[in-house]
C-alpha atoms as a PDB file:
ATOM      1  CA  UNK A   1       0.000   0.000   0.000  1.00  0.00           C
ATOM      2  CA  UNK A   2       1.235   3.016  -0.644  1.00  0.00           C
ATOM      3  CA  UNK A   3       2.207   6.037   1.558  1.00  0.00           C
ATOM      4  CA  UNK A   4       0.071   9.536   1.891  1.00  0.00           C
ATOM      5  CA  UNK A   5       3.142  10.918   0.200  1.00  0.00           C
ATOM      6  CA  UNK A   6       3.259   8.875  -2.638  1.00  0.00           C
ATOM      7  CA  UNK A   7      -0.320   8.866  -3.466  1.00  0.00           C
ATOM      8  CA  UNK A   8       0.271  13.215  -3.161  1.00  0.00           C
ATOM      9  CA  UNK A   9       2.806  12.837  -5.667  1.00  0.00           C
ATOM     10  CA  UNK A  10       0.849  10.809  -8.024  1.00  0.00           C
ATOM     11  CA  UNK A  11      -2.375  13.187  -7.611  1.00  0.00           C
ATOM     12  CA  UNK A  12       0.102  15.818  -8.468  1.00  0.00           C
ATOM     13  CA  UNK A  13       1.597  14.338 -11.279  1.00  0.00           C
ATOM     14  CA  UNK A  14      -1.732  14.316 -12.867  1.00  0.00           C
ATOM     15  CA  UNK A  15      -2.762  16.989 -11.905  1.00  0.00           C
ATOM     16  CA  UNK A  16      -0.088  18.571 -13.418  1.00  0.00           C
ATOM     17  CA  UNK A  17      -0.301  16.549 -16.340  1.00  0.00           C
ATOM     18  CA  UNK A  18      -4.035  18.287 -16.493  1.00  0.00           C
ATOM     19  CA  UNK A  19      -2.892  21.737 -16.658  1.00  0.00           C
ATOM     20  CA  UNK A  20      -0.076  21.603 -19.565  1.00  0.00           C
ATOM     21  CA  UNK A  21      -3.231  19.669 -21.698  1.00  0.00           C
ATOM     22  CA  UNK A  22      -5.842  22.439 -20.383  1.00  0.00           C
ATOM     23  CA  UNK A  23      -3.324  24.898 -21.189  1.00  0.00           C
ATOM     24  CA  UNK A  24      -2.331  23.719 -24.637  1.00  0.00           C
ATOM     25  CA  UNK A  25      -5.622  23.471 -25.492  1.00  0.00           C
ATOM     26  CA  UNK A  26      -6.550  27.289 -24.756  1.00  0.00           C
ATOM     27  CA  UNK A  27      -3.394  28.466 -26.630  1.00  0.00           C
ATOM     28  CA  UNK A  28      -4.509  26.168 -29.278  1.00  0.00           C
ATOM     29  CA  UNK A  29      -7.824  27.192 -29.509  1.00  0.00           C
ATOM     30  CA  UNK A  30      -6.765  31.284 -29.369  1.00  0.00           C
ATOM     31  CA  UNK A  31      -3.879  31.478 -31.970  1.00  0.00           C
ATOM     32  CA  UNK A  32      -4.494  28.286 -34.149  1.00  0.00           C
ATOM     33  CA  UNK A  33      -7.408  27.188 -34.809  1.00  0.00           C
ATOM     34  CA  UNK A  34     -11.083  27.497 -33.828  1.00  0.00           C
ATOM     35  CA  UNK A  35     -14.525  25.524 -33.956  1.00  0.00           C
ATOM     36  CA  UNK A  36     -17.802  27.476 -34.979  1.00  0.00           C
ATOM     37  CA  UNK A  37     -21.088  26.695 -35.641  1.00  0.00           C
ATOM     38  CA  UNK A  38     -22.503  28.247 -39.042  1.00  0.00           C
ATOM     39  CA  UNK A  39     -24.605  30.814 -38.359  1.00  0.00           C
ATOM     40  CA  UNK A  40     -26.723  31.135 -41.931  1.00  0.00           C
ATOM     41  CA  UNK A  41     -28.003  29.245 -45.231  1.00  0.00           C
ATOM     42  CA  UNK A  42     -25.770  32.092 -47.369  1.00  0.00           C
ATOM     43  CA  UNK A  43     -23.450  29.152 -48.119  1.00  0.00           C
ATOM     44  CA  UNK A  44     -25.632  26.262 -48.856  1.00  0.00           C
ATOM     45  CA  UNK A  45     -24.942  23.901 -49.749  1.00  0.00           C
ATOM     46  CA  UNK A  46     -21.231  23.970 -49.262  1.00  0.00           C
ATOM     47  CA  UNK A  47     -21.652  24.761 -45.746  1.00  0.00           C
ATOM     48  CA  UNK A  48     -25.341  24.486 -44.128  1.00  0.00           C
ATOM     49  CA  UNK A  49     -26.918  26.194 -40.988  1.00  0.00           C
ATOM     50  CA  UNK A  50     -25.780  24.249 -38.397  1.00  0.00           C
ATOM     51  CA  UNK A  51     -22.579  22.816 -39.568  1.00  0.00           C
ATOM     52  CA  UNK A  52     -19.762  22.511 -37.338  1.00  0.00           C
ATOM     53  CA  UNK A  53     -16.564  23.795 -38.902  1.00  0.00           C
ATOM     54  CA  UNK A  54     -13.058  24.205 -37.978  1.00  0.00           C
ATOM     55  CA  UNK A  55     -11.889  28.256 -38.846  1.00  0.00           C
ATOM     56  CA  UNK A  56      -7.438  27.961 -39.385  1.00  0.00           C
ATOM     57  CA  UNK A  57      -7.025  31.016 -37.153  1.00  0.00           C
ATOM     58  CA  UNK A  58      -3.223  31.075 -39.371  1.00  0.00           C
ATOM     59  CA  UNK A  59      -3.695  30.487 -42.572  1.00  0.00           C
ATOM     60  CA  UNK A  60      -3.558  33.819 -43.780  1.00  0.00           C
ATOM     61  CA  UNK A  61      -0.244  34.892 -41.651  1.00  0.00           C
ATOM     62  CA  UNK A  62       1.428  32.627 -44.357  1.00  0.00           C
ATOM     63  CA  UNK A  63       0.215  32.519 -47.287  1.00  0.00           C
ATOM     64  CA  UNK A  64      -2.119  35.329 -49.085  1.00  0.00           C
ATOM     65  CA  UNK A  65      -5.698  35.051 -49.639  1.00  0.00           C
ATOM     66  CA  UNK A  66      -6.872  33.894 -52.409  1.00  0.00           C
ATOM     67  CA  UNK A  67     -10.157  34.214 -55.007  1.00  0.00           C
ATOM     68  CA  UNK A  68     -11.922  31.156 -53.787  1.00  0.00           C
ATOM     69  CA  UNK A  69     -11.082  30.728 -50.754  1.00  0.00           C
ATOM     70  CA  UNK A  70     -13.758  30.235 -47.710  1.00  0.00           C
ATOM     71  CA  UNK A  71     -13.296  32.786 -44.712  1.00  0.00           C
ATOM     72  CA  UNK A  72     -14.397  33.510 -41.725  1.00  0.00           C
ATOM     73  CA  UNK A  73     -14.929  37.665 -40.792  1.00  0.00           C
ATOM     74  CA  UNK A  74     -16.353  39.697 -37.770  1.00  0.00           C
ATOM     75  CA  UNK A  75     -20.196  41.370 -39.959  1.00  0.00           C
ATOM     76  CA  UNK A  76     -19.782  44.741 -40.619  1.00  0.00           C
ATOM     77  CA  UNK A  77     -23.556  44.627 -39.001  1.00  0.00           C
ATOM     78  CA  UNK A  78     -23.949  42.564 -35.941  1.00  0.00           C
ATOM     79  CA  UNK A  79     -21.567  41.210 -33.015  1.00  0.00           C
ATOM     80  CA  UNK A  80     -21.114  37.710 -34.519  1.00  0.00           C
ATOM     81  CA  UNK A  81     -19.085  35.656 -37.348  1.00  0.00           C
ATOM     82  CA  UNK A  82     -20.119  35.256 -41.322  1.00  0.00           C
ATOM     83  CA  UNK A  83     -18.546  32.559 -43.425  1.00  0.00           C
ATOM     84  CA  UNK A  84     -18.420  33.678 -47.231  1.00  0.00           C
ATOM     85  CA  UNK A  85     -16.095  33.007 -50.266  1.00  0.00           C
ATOM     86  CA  UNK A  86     -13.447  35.198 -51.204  1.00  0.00           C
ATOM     87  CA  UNK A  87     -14.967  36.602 -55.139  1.00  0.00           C
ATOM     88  CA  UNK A  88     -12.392  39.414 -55.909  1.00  0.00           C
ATOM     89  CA  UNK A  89      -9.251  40.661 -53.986  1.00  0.00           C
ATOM     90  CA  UNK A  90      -7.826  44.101 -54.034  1.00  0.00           C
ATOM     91  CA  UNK A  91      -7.011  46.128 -56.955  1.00  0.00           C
ATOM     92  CA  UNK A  92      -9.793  44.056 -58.805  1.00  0.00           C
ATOM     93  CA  UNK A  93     -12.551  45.581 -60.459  1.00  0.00           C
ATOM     94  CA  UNK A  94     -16.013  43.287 -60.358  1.00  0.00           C
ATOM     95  CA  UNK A  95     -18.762  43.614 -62.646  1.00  0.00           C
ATOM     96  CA  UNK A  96     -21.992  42.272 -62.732  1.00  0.00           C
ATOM     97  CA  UNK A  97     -24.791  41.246 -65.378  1.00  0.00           C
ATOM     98  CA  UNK A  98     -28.150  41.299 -65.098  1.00  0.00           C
ATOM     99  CA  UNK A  99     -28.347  37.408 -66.292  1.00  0.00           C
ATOM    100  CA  UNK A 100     -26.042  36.503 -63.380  1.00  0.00           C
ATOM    101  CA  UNK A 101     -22.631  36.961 -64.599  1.00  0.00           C
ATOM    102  CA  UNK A 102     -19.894  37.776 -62.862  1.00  0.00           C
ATOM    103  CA  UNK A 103     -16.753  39.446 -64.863  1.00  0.00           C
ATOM    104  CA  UNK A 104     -13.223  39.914 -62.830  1.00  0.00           C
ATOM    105  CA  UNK A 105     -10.962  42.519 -64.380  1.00  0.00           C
ATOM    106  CA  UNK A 106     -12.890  42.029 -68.080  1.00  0.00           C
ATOM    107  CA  UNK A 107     -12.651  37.944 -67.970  1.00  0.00           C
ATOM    108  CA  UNK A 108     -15.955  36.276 -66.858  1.00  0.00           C
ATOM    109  CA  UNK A 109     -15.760  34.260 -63.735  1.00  0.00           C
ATOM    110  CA  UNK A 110     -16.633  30.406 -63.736  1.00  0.00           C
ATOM    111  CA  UNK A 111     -18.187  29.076 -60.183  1.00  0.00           C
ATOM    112  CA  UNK A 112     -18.286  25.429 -60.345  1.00  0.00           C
ATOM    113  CA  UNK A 113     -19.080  25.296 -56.707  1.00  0.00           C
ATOM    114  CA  UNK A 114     -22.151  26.831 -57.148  1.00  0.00           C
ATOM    115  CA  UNK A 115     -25.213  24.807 -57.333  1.00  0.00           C
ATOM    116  CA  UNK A 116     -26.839  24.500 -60.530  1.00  0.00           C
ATOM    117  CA  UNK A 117     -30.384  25.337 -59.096  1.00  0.00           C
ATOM    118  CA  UNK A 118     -29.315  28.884 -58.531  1.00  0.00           C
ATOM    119  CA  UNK A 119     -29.146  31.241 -61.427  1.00  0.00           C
ATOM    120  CA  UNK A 120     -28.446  34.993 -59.377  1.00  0.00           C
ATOM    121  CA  UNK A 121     -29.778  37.659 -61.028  1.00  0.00           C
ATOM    122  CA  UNK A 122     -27.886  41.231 -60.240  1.00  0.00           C
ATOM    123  CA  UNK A 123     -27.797  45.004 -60.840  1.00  0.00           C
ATOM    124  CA  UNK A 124     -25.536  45.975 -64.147  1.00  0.00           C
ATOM    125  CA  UNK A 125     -23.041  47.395 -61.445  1.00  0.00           C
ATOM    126  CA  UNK A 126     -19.420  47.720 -61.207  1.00  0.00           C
ATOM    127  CA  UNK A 127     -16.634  47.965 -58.311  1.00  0.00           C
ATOM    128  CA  UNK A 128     -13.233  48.649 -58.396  1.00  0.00           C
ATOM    129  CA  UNK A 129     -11.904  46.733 -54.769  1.00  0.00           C
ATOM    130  CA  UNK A 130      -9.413  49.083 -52.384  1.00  0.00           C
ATOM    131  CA  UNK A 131      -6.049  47.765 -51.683  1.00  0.00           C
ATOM    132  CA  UNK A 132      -6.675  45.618 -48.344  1.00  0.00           C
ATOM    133  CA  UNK A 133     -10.169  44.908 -48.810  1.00  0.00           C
ATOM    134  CA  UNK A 134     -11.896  41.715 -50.491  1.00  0.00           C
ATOM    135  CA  UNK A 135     -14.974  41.332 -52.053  1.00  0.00           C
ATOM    136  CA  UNK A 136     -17.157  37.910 -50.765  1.00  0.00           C
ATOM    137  CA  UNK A 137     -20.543  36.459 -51.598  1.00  0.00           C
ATOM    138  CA  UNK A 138     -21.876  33.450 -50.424  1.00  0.00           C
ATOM    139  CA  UNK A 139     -22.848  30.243 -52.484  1.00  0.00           C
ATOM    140  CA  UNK A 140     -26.607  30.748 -51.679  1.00  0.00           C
ATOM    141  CA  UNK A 141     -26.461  33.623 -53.713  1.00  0.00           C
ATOM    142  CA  UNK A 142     -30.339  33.728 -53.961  1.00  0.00           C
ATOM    143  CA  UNK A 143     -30.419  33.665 -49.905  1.00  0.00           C
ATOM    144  CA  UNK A 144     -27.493  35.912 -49.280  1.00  0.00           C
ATOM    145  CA  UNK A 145     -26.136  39.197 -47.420  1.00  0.00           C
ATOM    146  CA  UNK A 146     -22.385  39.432 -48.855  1.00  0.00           C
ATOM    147  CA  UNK A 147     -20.432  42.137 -50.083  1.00  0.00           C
ATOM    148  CA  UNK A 148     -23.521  43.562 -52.552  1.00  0.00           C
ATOM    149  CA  UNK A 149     -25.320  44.955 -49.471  1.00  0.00           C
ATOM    150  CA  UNK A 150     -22.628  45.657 -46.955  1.00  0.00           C
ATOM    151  CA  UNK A 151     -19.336  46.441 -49.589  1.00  0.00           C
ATOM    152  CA  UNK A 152     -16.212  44.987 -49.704  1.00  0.00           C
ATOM    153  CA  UNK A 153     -14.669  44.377 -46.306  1.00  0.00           C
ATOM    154  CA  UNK A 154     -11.506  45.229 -44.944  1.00  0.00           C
ATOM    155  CA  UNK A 155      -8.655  42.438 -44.410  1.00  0.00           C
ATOM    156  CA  UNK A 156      -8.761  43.055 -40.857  1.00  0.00           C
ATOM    157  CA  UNK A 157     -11.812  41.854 -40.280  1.00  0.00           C
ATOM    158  CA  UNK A 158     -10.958  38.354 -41.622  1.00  0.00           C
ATOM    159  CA  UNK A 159      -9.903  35.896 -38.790  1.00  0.00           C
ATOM    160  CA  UNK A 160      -9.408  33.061 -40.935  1.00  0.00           C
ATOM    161  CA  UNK A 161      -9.571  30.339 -43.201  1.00  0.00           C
ATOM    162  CA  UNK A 162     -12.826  27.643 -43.241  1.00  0.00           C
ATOM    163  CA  UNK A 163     -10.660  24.094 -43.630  1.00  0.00           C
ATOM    164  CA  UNK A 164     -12.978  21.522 -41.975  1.00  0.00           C
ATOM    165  CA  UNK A 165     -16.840  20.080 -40.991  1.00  0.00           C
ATOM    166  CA  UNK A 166     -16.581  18.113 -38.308  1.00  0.00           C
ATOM    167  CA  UNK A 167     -20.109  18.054 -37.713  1.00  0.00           C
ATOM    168  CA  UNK A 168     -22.961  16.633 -38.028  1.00  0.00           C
ATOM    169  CA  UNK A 169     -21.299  13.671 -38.632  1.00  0.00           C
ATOM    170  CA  UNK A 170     -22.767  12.690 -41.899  1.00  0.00           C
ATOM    171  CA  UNK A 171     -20.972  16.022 -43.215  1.00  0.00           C
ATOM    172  CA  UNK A 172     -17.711  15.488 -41.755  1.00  0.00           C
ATOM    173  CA  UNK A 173     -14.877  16.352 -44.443  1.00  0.00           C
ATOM    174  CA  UNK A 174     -13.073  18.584 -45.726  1.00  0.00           C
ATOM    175  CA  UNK A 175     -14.210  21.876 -47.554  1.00  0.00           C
ATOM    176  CA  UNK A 176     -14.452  21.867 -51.189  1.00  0.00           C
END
């Protein structure tokens, strides 16, 4: 049996064992990555209300953003987190058609992650995107309040990249 001491220095060894792992954790979770729930239907159906993503807090300290790519921003609007996808980066000028075209600097832009159910239709209206600001829009773009009501937001709103579902478990995967 052992002694009061060595059962204290056990305790203590896990407990100790339970800080560093609460500890990485927290760091993790503040400078790396983060978990959030998605808060609207403006990206359906790449991402659905509901679905549980991982946001790479890092990404974008190492590499640059690019057209395409599926972020995570503080709204201009509200205290709380959109998810959209990156549609033209700064010093681009966007242009759109009334038949639901979208041109980037004169070339028209293919989406072949939107779904084919959705045909947009938008104002014959063009913008010419500030140096440090992106223009997004979301995949739903039927069911969607992106950078054509709010503008093109500033790179320092963006907190990171959208790499992962991890739930509901039937959607589990990475982000296409």
């Amino acid at each position: 049996m052992k002694n009061k001491k060595g059962i204290f220095r056990e305790f203590l060894g896990y407990l100790i064992v339970a800080a560093i792992a609460a500890l990485f954790a927290v760091l993790l979770r503040i400078f790396i990555i983060e978990p959030y729930i998605v808060p609207t239907p403006s990206m359906a159906p790449t991402l659905i209300v509901g679905d549980r993503v991982i946001v790479n807090k890092i990404a974008f300290k190492f590499s640059d953003i690019e057209r395409g790519d599926i972020i995570a921003f503080n709204s201009p609007f509200e205290e709380k987190f959109l998810v959209k996808r990156v549609i033209a980066l700064p010093g681009d000028e966007i242009s759109f058609t009334e038949s639901g075209d979208i041109y980037i600097n004169g070339e028209k832009f293919e989406e072949p992650y939107l779904p084919e159910d959705i045909y947009p239709s938008y104002e014959n209206e063009s913008f010419i995107i500030n140096e440090e600001n992106f223009f997004v829009m979301g995949d739903n773009r039927n069911n969607s309040s992106d950078s054509r009501v709010f503008g093109p937001i500033d790179k320092s709103a963006i907190f990171g990249e959208v790499i992962f579902i991890y739930g509901p478990f039937s959607r589990i995967g990475r982000i296409r």
